[in-house]
PDB file of N, CA and C in Angstrom:
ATOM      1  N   UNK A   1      -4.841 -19.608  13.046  1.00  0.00           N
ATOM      2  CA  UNK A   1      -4.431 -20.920  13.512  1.00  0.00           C
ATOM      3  C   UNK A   1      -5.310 -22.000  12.881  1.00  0.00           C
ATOM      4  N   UNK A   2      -4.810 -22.843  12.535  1.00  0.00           N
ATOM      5  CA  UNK A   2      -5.443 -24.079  11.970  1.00  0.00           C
ATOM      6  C   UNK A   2      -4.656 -25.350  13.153  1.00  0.00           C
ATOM      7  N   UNK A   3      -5.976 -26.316  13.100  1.00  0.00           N
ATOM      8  CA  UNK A   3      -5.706 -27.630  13.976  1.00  0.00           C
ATOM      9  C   UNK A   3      -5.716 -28.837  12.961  1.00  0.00           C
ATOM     10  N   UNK A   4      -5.007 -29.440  12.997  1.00  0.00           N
ATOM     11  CA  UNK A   4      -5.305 -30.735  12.568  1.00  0.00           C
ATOM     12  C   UNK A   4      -6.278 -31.407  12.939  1.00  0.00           C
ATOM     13  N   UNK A   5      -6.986 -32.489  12.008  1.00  0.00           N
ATOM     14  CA  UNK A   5      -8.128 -33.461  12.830  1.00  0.00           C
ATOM     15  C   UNK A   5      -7.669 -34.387  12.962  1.00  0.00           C
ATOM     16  N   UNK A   6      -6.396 -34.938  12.840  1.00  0.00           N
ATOM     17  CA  UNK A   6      -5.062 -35.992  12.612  1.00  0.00           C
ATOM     18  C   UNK A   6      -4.728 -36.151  14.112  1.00  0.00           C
ATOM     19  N   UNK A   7      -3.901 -35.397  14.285  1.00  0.00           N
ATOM     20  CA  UNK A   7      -2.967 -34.790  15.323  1.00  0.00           C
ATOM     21  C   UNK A   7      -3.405 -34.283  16.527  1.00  0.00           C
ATOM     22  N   UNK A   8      -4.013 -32.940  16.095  1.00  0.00           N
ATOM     23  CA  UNK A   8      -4.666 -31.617  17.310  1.00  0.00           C
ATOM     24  C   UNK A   8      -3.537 -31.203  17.039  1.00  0.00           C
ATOM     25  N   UNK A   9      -2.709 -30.806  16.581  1.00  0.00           N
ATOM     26  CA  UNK A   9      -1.187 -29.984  16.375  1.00  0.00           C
ATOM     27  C   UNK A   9      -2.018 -28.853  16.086  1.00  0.00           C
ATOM     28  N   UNK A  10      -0.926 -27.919  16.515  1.00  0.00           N
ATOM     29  CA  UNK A  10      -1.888 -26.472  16.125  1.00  0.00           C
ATOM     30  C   UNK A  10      -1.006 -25.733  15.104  1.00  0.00           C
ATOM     31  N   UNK A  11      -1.263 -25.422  13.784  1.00  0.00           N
ATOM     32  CA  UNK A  11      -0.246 -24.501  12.554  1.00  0.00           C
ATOM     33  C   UNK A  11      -0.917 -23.622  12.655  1.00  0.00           C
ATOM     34  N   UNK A  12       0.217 -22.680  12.455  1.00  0.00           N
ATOM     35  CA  UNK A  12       0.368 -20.863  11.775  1.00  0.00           C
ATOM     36  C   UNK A  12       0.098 -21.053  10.680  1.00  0.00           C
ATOM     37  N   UNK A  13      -1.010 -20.200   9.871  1.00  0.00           N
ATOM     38  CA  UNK A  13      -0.843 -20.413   8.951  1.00  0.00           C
ATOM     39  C   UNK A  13      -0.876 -18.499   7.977  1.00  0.00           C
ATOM     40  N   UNK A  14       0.299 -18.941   7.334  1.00  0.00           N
ATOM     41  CA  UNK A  14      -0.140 -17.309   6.723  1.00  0.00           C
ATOM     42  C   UNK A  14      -0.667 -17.124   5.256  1.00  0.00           C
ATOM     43  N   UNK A  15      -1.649 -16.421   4.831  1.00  0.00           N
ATOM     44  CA  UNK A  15      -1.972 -16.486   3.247  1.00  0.00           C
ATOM     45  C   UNK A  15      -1.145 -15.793   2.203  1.00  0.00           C
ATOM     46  N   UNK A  16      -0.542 -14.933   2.680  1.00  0.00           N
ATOM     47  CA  UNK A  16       0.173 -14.194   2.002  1.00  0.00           C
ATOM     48  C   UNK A  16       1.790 -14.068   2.720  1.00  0.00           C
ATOM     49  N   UNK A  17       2.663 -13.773   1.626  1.00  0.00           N
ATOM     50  CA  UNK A  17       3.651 -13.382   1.824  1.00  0.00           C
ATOM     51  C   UNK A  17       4.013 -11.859   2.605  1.00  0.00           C
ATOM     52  N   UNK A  18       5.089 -12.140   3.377  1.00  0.00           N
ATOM     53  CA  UNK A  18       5.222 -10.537   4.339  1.00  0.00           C
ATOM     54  C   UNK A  18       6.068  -9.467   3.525  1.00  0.00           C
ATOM     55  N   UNK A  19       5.561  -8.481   3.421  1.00  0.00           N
ATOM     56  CA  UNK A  19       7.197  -7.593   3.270  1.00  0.00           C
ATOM     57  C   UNK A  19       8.045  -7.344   3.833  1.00  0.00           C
ATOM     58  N   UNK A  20       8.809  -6.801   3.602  1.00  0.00           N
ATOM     59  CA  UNK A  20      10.398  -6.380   4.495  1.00  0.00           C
ATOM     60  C   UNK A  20      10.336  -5.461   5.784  1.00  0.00           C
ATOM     61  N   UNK A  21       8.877  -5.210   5.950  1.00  0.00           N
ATOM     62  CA  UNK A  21       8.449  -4.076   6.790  1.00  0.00           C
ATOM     63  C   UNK A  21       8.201  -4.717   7.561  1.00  0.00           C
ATOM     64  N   UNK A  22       7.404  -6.575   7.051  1.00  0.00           N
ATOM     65  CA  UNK A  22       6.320  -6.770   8.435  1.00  0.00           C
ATOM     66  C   UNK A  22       4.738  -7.107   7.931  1.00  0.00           C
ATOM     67  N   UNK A  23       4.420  -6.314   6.876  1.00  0.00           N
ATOM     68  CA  UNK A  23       3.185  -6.272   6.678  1.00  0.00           C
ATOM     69  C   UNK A  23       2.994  -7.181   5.669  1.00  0.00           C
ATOM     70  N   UNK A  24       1.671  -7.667   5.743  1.00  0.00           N
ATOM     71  CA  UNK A  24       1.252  -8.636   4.969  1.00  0.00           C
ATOM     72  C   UNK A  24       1.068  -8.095   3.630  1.00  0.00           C
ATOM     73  N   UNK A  25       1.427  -8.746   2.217  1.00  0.00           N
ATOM     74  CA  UNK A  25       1.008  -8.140   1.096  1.00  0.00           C
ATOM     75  C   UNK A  25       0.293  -7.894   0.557  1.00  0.00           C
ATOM     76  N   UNK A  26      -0.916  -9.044   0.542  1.00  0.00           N
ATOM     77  CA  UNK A  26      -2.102  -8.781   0.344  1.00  0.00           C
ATOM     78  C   UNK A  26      -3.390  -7.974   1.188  1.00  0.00           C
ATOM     79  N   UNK A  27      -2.731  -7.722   2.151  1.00  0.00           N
ATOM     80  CA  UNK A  27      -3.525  -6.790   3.105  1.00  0.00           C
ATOM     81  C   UNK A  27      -3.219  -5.184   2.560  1.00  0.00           C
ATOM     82  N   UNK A  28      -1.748  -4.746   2.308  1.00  0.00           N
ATOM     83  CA  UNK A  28      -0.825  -3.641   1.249  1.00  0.00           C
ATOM     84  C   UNK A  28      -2.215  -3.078   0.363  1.00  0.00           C
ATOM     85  N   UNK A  29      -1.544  -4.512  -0.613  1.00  0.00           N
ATOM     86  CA  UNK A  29      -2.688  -4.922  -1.736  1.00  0.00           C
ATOM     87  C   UNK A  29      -4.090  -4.196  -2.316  1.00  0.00           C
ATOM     88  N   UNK A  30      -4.733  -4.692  -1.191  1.00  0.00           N
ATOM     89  CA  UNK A  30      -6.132  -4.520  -1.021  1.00  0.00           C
ATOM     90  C   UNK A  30      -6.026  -2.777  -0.611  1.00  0.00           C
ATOM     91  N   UNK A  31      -5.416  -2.477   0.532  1.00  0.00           N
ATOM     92  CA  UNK A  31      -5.744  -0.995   0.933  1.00  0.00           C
ATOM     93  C   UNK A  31      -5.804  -0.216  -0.653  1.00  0.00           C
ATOM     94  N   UNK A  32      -4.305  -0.563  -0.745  1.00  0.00           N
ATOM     95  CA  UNK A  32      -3.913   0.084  -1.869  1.00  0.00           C
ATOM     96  C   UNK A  32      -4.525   0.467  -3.181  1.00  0.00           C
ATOM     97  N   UNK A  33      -5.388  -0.526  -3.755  1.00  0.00           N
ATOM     98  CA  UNK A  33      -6.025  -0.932  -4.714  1.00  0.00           C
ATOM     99  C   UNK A  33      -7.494  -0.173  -4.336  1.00  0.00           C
ATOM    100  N   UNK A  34      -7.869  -0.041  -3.107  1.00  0.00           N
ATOM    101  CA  UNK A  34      -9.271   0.448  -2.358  1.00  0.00           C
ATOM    102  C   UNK A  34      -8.933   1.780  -2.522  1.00  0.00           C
ATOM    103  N   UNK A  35      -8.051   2.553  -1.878  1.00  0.00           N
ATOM    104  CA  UNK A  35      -7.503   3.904  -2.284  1.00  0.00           C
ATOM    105  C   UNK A  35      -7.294   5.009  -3.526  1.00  0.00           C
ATOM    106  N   UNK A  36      -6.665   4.038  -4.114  1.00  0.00           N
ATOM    107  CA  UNK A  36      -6.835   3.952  -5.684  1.00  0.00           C
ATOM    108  C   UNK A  36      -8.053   4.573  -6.778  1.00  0.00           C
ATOM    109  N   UNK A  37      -9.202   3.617  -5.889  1.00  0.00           N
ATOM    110  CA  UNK A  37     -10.822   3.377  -6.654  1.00  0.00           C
ATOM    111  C   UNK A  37     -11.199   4.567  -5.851  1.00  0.00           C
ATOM    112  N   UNK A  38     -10.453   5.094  -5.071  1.00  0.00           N
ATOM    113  CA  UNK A  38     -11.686   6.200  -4.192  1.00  0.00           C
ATOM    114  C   UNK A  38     -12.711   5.431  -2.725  1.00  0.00           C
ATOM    115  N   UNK A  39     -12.308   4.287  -2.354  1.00  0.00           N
ATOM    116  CA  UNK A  39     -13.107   3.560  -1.766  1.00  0.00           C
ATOM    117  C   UNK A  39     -12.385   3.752  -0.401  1.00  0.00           C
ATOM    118  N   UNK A  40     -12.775   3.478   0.839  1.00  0.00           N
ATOM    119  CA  UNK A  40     -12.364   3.491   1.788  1.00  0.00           C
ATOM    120  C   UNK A  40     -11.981   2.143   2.676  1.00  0.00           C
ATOM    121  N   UNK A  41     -12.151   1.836   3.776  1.00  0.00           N
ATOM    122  CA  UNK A  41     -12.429   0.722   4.930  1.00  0.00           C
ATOM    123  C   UNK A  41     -13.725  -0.040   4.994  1.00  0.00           C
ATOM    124  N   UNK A  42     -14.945   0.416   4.301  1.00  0.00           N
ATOM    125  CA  UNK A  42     -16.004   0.468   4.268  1.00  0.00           C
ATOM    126  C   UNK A  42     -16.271  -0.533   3.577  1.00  0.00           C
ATOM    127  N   UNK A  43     -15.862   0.118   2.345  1.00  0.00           N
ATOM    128  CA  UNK A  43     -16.164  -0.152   1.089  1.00  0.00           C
ATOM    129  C   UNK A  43     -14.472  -1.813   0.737  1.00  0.00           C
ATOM    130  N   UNK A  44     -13.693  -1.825   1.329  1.00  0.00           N
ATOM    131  CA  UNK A  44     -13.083  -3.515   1.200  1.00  0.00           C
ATOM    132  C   UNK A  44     -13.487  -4.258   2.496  1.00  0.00           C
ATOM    133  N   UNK A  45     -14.246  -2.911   3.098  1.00  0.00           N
ATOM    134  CA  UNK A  45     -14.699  -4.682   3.996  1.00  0.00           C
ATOM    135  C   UNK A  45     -16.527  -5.064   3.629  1.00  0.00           C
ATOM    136  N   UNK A  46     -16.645  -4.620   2.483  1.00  0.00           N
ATOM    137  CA  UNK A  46     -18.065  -4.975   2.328  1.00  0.00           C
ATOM    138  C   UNK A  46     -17.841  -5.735   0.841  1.00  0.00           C
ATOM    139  N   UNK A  47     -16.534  -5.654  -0.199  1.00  0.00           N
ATOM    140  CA  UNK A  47     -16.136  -6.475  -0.936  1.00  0.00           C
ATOM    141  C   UNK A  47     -15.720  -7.632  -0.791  1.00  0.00           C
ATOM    142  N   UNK A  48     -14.820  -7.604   0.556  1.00  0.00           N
ATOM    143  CA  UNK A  48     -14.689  -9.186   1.195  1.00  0.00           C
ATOM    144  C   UNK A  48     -15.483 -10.034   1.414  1.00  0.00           C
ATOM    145  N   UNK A  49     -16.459  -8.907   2.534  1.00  0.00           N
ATOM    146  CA  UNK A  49     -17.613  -9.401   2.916  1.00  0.00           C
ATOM    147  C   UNK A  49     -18.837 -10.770   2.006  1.00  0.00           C
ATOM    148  N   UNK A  50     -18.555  -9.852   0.783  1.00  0.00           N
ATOM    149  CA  UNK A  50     -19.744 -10.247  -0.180  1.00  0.00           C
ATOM    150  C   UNK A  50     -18.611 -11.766  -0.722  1.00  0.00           C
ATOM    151  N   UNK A  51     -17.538 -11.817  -0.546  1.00  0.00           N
ATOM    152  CA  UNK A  51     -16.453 -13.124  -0.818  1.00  0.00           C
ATOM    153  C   UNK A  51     -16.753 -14.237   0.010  1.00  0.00           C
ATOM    154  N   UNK A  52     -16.883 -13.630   1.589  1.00  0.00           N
ATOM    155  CA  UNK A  52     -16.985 -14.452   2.265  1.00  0.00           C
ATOM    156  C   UNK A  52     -15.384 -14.673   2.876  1.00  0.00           C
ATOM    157  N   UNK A  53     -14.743 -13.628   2.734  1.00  0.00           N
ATOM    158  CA  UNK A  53     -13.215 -13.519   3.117  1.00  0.00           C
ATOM    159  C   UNK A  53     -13.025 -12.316   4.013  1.00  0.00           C
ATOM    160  N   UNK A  54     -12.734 -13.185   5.276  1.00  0.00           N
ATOM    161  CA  UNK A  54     -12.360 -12.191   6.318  1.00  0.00           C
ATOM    162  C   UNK A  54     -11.585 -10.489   6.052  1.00  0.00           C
ATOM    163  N   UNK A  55     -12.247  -9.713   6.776  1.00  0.00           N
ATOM    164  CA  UNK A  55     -12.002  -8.329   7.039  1.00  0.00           C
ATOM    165  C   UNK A  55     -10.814  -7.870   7.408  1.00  0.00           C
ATOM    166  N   UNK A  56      -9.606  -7.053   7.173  1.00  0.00           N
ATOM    167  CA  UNK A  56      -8.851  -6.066   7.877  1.00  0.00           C
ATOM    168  C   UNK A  56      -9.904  -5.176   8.628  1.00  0.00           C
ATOM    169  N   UNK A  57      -9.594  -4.366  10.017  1.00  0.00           N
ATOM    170  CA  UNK A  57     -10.456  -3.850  11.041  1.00  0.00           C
ATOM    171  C   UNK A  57      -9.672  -2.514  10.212  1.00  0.00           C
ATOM    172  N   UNK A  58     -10.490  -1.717  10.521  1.00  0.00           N
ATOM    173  CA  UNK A  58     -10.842  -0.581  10.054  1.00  0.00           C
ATOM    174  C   UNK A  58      -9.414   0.417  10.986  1.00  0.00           C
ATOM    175  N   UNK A  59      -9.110   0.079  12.090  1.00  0.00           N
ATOM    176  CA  UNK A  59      -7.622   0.178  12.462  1.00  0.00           C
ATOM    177  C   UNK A  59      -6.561  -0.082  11.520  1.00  0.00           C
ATOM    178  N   UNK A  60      -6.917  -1.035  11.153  1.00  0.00           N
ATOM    179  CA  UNK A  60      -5.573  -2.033  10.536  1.00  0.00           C
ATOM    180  C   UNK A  60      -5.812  -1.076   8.918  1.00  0.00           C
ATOM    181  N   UNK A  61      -6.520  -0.721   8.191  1.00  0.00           N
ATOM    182  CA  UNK A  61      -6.972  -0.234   7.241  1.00  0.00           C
ATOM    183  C   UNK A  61      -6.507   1.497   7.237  1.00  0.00           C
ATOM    184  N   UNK A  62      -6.756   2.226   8.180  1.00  0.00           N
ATOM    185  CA  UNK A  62      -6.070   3.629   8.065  1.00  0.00           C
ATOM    186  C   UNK A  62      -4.899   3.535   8.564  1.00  0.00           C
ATOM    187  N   UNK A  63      -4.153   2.269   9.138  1.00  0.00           N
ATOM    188  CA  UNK A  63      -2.760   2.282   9.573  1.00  0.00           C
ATOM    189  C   UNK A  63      -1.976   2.297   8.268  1.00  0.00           C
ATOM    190  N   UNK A  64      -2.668   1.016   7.370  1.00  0.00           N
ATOM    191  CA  UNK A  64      -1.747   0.769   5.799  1.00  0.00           C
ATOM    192  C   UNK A  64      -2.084   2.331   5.100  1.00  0.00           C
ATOM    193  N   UNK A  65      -3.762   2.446   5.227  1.00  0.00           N
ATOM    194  CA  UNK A  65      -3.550   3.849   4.377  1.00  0.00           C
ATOM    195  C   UNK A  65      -2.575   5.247   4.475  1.00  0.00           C
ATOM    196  N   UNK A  66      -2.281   5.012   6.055  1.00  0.00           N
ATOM    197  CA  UNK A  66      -0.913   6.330   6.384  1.00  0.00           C
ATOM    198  C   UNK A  66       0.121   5.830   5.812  1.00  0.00           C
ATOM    199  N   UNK A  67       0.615   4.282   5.722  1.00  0.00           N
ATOM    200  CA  UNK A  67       1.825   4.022   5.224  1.00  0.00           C
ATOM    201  C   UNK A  67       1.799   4.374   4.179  1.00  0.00           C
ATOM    202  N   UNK A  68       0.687   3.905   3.143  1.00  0.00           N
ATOM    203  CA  UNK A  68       0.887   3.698   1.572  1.00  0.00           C
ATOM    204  C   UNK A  68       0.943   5.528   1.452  1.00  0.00           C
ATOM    205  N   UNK A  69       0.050   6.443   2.130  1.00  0.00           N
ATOM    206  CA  UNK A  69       0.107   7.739   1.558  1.00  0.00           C
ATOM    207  C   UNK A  69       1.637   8.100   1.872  1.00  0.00           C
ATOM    208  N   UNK A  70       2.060   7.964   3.008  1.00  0.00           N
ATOM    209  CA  UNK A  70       3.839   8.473   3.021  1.00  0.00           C
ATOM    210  C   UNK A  70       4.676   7.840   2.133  1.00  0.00           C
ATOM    211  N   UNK A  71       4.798   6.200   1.573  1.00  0.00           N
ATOM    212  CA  UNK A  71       5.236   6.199   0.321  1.00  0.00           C
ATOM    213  C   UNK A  71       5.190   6.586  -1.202  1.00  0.00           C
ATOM    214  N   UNK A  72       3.698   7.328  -1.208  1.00  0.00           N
ATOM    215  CA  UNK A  72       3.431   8.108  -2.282  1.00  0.00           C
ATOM    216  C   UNK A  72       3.667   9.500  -2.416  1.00  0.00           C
ATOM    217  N   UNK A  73       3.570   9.690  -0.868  1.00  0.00           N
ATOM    218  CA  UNK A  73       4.251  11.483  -0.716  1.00  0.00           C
ATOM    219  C   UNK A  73       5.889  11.515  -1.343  1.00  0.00           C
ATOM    220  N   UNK A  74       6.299  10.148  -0.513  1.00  0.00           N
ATOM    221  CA  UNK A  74       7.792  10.102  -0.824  1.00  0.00           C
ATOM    222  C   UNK A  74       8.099   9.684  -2.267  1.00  0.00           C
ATOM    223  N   UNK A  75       7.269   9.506  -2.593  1.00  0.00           N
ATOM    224  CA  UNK A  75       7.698   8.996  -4.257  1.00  0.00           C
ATOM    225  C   UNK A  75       7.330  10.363  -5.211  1.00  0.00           C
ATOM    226  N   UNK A  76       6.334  10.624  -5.005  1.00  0.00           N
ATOM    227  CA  UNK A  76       5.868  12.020  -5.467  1.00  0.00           C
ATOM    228  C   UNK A  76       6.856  13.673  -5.587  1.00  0.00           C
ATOM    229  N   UNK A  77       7.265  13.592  -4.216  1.00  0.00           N
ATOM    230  CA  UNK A  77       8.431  14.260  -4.323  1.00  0.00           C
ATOM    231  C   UNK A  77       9.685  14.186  -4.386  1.00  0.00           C
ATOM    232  N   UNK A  78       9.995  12.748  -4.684  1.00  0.00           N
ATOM    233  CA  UNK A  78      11.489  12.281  -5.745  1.00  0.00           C
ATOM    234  C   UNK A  78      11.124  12.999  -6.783  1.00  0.00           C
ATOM    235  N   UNK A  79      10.054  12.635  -7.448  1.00  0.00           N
ATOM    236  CA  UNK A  79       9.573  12.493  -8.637  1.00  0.00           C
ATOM    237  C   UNK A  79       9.667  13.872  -8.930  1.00  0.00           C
ATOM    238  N   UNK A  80       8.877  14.927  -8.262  1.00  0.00           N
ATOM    239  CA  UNK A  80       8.743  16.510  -8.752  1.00  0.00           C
ATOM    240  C   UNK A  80      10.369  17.039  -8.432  1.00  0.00           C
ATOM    241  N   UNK A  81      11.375  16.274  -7.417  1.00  0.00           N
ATOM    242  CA  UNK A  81      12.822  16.884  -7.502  1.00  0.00           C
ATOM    243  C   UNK A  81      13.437  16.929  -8.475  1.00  0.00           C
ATOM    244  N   UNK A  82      13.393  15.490  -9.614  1.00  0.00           N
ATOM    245  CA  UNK A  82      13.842  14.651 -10.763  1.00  0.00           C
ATOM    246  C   UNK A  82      13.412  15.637 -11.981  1.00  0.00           C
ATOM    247  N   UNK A  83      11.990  16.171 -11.748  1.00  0.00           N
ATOM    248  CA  UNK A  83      11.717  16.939 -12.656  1.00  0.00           C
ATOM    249  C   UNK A  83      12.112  18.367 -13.005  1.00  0.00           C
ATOM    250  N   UNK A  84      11.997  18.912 -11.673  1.00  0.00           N
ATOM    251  CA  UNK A  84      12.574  20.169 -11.561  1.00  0.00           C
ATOM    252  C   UNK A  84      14.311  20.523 -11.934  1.00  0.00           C
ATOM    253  N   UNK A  85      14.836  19.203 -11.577  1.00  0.00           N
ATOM    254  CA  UNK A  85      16.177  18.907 -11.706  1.00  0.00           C
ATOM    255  C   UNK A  85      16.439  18.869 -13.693  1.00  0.00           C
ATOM    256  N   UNK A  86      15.604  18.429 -14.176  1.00  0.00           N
ATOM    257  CA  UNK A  86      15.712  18.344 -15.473  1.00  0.00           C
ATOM    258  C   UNK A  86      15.366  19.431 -15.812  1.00  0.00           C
ATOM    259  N   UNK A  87      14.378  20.300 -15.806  1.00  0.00           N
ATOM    260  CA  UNK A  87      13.448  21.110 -16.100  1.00  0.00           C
ATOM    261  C   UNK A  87      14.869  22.332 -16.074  1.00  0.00           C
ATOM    262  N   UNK A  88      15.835  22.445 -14.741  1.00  0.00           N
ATOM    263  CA  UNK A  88      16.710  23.494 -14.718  1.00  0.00           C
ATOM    264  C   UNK A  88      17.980  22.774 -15.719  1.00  0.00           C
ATOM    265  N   UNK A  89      18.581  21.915 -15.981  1.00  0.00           N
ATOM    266  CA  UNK A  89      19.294  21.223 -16.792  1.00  0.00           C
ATOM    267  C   UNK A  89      18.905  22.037 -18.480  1.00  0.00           C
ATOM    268  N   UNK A  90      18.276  21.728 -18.885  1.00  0.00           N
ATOM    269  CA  UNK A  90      17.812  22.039 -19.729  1.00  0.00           C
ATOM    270  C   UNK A  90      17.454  23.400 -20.373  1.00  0.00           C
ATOM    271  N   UNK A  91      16.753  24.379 -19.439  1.00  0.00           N
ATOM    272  CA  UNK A  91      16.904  25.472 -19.464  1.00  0.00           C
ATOM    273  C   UNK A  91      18.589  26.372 -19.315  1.00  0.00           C
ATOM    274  N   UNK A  92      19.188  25.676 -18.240  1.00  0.00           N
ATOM    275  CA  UNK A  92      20.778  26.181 -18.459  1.00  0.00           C
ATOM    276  C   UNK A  92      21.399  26.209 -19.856  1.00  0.00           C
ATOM    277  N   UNK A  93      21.025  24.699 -20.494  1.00  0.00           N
ATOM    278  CA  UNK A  93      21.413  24.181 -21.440  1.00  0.00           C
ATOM    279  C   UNK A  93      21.244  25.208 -22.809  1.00  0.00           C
ATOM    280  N   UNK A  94      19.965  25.837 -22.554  1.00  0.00           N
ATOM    281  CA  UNK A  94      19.557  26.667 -23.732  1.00  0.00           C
ATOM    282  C   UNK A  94      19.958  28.207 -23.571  1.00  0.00           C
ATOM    283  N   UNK A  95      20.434  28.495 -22.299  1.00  0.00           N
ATOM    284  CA  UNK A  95      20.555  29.257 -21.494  1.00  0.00           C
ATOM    285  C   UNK A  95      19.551  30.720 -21.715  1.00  0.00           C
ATOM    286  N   UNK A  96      18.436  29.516 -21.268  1.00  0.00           N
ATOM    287  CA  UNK A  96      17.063  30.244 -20.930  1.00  0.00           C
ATOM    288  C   UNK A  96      17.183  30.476 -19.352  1.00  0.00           C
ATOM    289  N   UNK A  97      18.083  31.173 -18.507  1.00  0.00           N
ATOM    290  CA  UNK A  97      17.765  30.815 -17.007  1.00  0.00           C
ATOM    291  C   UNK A  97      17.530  32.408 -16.427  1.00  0.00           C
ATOM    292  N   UNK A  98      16.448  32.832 -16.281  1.00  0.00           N
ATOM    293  CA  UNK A  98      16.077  33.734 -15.385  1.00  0.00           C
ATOM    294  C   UNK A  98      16.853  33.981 -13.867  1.00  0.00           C
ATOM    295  N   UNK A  99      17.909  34.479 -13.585  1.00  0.00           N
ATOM    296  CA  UNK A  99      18.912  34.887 -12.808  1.00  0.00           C
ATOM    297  C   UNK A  99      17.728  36.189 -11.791  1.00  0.00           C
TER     298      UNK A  99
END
């Protein structure tokens, strides 16, 4: 919340754009990018820290990290179906197929 010194009106204010989920992007972002490096909750709230830019709570931080890992599980195993799917394509094709 931000106040005016004008007014006293009180604004919402958001820094980032939301996704379609709800969640903030740059909050995504950051987990994501922390995960990535091998770093944890720890370790982006002691990078902020040193910014001087407020913290995600360490709640809020293994909540995105379960999301982001189930969209990588789920992408991961498109990905190994897509392959396997080619992988038998191909072998039919040569009709290399172990029956």
């Amino acid at each position: 919340m931000a106040i005016c010194a004008g007014c006293n009106n009180e604004f919402k204010l958001e820094t980032s754009k939301r996704q379609g989920n709800g969640l903030f992007d740059l909050n995504v972002r950051a987990v994501w990018g922390t995960m990535a490096s091998g770093g944890g909750a720890t370790d982006l709230q002691e990078q902020l820290s040193t910014l001087n830019i407020p913290a995600i709570t360490s709640n809020m931080f293994s909540s995105l990290e379960h999301t982001i890992g189930e969209w990588w599980s789920k992408s991961i195993k498109d990905e190994m179906l897509k392959a396997g799917a080619e992988e038998r394509r191909l072998s039919e094709k040569l009709n290399n197929v172990i029956q």
